[in-house]
N, C-alpha and C. Protein backbone atom coordinates (compact mmCIF):
# COMPACT_ATOMS: atom_id res chain seq x y z
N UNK A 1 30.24 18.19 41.90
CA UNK A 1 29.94 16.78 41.63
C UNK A 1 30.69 16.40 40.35
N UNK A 2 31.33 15.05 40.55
CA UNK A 2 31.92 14.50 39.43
C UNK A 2 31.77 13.61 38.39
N UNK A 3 30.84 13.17 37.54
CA UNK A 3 30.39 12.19 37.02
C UNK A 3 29.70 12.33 35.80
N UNK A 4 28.67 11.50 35.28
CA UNK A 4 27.95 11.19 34.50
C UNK A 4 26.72 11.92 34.64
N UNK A 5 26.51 13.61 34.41
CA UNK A 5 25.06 13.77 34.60
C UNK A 5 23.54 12.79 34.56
N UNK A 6 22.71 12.73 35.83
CA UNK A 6 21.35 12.07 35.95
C UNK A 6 21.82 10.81 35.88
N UNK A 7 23.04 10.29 36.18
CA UNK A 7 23.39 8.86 36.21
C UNK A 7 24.28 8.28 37.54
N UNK A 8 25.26 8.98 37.37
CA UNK A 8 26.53 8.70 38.69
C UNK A 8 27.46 9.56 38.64
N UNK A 9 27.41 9.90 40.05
CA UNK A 9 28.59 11.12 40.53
C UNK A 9 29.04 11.19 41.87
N UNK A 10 30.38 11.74 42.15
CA UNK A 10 30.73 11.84 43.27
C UNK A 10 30.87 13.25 43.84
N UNK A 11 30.66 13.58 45.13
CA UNK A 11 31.19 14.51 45.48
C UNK A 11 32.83 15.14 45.23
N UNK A 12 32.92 16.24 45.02
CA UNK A 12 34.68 15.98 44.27
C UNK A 12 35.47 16.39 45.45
N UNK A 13 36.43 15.45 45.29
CA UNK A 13 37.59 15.90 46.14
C UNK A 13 38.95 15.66 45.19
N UNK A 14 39.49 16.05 45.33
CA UNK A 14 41.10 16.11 45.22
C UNK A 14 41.97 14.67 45.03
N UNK A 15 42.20 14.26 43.92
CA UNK A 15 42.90 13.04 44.30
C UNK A 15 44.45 13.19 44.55
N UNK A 16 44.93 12.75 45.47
CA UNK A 16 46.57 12.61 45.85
C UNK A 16 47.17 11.14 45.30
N UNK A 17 48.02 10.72 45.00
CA UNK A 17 48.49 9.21 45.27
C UNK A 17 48.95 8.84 46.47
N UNK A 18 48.48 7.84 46.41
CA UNK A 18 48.70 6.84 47.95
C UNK A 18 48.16 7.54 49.18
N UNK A 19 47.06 8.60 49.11
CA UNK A 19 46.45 9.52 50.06
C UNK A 19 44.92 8.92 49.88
N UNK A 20 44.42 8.54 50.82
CA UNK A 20 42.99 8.02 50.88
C UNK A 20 42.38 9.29 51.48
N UNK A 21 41.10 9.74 50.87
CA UNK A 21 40.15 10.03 50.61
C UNK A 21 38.25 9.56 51.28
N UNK A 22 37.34 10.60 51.77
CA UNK A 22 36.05 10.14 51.66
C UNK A 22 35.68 10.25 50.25
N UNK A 23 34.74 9.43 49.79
CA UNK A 23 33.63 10.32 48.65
C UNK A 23 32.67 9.78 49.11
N UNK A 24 31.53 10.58 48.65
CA UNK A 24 29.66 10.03 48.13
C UNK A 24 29.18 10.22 47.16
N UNK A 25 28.97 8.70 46.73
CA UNK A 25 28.85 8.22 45.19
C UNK A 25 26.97 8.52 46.11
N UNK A 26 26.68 9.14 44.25
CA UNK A 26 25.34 8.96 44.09
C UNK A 26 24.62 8.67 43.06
N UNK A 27 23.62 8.31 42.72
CA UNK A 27 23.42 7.20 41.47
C UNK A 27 21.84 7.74 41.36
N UNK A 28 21.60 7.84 40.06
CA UNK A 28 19.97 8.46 39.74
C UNK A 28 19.52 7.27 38.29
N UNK A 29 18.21 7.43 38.66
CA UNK A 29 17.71 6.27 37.51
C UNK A 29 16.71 5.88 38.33
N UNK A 30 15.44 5.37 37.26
CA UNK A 30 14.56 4.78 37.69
C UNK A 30 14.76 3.60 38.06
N UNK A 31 15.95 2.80 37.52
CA UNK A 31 16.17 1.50 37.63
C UNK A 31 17.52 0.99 37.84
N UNK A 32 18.48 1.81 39.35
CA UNK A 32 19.39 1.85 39.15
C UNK A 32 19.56 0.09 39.82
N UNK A 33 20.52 -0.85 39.16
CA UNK A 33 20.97 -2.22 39.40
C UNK A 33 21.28 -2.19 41.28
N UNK A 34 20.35 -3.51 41.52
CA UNK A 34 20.80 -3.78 43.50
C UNK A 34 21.97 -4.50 43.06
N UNK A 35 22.33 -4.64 43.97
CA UNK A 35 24.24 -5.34 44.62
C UNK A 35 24.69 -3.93 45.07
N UNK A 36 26.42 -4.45 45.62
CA UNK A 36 27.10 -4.15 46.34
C UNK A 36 28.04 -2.65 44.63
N UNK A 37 28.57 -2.27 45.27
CA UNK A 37 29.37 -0.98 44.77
C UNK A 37 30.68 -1.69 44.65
N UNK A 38 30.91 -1.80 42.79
CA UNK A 38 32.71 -2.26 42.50
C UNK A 38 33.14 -1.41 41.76
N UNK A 39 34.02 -0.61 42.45
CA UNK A 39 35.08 0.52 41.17
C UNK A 39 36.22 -0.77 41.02
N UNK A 40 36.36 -0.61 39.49
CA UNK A 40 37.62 -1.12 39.17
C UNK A 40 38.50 0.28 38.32
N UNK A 41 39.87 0.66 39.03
CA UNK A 41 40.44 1.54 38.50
C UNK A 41 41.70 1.31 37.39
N UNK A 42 40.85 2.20 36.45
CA UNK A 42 42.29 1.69 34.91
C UNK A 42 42.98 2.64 34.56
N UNK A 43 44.50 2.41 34.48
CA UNK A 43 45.15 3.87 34.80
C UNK A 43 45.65 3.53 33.02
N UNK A 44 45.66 4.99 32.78
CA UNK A 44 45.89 5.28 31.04
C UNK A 44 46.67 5.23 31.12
N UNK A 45 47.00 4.70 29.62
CA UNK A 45 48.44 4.22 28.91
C UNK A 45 48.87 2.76 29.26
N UNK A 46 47.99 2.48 30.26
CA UNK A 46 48.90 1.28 30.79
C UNK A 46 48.26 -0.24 30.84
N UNK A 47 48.74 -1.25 30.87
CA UNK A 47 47.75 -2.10 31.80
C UNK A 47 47.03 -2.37 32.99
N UNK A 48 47.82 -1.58 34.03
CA UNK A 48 47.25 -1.16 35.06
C UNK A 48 45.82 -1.11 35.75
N UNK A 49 45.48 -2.02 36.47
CA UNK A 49 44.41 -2.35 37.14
C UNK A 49 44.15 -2.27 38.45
N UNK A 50 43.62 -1.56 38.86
CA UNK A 50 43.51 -1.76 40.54
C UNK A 50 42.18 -1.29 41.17
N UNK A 51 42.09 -1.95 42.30
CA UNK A 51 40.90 -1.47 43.46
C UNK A 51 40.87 0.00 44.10
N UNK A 52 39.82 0.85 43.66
CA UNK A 52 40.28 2.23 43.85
C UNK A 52 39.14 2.12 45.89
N UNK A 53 38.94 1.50 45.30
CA UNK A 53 37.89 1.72 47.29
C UNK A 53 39.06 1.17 48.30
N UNK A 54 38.64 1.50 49.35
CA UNK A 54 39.31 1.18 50.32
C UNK A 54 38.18 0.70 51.88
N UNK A 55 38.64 0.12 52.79
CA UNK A 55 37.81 -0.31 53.61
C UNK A 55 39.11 -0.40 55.14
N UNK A 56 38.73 0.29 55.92
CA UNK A 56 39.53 -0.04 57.08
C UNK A 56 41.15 0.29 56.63
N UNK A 57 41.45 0.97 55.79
CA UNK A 57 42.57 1.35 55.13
C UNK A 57 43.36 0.08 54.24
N UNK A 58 42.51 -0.93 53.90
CA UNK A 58 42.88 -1.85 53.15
C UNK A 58 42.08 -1.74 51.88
N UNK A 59 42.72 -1.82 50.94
CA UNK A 59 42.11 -1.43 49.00
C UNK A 59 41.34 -3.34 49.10
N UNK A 60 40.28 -2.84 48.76
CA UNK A 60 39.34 -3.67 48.45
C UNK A 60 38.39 -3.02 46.91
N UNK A 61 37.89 -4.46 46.24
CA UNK A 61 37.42 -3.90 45.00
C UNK A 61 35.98 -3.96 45.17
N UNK A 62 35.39 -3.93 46.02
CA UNK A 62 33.81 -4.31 46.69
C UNK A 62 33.38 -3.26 48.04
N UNK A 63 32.38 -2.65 47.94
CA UNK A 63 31.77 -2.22 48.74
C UNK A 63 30.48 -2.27 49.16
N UNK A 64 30.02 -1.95 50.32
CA UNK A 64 28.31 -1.92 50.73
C UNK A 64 27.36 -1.64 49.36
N UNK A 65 26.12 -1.85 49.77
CA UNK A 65 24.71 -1.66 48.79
C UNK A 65 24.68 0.01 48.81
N UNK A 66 24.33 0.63 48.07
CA UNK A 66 23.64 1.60 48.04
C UNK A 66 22.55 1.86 48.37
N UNK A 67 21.98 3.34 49.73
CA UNK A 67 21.20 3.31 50.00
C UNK A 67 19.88 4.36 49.92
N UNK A 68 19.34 5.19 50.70
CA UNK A 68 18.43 5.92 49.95
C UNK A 68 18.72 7.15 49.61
N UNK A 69 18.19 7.37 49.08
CA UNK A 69 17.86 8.84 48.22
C UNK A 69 18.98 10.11 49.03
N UNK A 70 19.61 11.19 48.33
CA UNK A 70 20.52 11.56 49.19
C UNK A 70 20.71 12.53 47.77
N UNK A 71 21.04 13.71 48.50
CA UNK A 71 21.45 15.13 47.48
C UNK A 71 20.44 15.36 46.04
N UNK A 72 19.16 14.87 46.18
CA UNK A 72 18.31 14.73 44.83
C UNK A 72 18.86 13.77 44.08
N UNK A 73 19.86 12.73 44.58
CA UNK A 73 19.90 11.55 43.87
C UNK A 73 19.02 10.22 44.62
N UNK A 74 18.62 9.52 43.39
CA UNK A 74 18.01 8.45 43.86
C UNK A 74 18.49 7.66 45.38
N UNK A 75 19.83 7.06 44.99
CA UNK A 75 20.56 6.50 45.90
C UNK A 75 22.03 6.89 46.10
N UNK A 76 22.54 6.78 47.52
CA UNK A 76 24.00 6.76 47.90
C UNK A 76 24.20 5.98 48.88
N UNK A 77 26.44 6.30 48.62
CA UNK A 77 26.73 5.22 48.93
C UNK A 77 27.92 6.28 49.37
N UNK A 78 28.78 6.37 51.19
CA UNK A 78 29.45 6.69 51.04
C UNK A 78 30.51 6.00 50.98
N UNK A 79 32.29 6.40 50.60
CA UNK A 79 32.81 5.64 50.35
C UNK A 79 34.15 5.90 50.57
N UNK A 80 35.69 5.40 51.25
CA UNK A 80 36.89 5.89 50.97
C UNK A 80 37.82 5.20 50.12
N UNK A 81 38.61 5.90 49.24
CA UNK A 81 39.20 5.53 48.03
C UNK A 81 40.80 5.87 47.95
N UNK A 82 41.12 5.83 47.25
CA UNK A 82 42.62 5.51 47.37
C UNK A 82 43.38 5.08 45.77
N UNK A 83 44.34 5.37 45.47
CA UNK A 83 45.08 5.17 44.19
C UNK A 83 46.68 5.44 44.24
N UNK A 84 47.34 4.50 44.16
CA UNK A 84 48.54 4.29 44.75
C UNK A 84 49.88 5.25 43.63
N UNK A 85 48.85 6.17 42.49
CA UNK A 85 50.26 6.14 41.69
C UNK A 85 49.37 7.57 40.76
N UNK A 86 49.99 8.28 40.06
CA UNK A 86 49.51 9.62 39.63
C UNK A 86 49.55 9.27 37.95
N UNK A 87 48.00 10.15 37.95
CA UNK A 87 47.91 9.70 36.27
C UNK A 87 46.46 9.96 36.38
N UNK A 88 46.03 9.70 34.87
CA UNK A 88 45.14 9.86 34.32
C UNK A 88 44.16 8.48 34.81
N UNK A 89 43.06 8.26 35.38
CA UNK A 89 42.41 7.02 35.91
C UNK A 89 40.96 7.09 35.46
N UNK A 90 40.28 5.52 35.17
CA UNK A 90 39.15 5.75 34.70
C UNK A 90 38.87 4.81 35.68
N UNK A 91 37.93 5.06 36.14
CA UNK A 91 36.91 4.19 37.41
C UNK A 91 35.76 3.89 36.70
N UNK A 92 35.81 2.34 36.77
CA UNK A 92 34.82 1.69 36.28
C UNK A 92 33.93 1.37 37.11
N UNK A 93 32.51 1.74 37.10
CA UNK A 93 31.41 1.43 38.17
C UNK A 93 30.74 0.14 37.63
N UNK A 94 30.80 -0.54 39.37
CA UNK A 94 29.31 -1.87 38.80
C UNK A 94 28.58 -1.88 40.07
N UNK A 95 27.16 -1.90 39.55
CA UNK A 95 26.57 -2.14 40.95
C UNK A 95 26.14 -3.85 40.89
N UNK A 96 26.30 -4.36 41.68
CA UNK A 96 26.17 -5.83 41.80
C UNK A 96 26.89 -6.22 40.66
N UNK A 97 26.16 -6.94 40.04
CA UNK A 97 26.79 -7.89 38.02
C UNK A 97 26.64 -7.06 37.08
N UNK A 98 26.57 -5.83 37.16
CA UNK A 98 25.80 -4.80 36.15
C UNK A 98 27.18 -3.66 35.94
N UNK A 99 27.87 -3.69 34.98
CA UNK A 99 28.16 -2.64 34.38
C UNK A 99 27.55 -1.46 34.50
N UNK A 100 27.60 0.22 35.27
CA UNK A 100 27.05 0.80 35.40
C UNK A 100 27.46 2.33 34.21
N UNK A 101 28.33 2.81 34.27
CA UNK A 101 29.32 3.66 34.23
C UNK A 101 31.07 4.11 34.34
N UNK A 102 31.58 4.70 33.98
CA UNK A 102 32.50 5.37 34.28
C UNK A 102 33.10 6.51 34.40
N UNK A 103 33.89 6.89 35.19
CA UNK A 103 34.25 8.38 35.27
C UNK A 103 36.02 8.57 35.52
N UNK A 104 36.22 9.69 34.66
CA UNK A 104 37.73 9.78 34.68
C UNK A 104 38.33 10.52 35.68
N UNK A 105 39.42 10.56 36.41
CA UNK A 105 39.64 11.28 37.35
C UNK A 105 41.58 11.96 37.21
N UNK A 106 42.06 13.06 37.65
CA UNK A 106 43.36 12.87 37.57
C UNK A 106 43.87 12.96 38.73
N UNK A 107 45.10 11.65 39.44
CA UNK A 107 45.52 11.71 40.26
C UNK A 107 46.87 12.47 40.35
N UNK A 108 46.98 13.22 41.01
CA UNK A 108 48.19 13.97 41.63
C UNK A 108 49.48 13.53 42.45
């Protein structure tokens, strides 16, 4: 698992560039924020901004609600992802309007 101990994590896989990916994000807290699942991905060094989810093989920055309880985490959400370029990336989590977390990842 990749993440923020007792907060948010993913199952780990391997990141490639321009190679999409499953994960399952899971999220713990007594009070984790309802809405929909937004990674925004920020690649170091750079200005670089992009939609790390994907949907139907199209990069979208929005995904489904999170749902119940799953691996001794409160809630999950599964998910496929994607990152078009190799580097150092920080994925910014929001659930609905809520700033949640982030987690760094290195793409290959």
């Amino acid at each position: 698992m990749r993440g923020v101990p007792n907060k948010v994590g993913f199952i780990d896989a391997p990141f490639t560039a321009n190679q999409g990916n499953k994960y399952m994000w899971h999220f713990w807290g007594d009070s984790i924020p309802e809405g929909k699942l937004t990674i925004v991905a920020v690649k170091k060094g750079s200005n670089d901004v992009a939609p790390a989810l994907t949907v139907d093989g199209k990069s979208v920055w929005t995904t489904s609600v999170p749902g119940s309880p799953n691996n001794e985490a409160d809630a999950h959400i599964p998910s496929n992802m994607k990152l078009r370029e190799s580097g150092t990336w920080a994925l910014l989590i929001y659930l609905g309007n809520t700033y949640w977390d982030y987690v760094v990842i290195d793409v290959h």
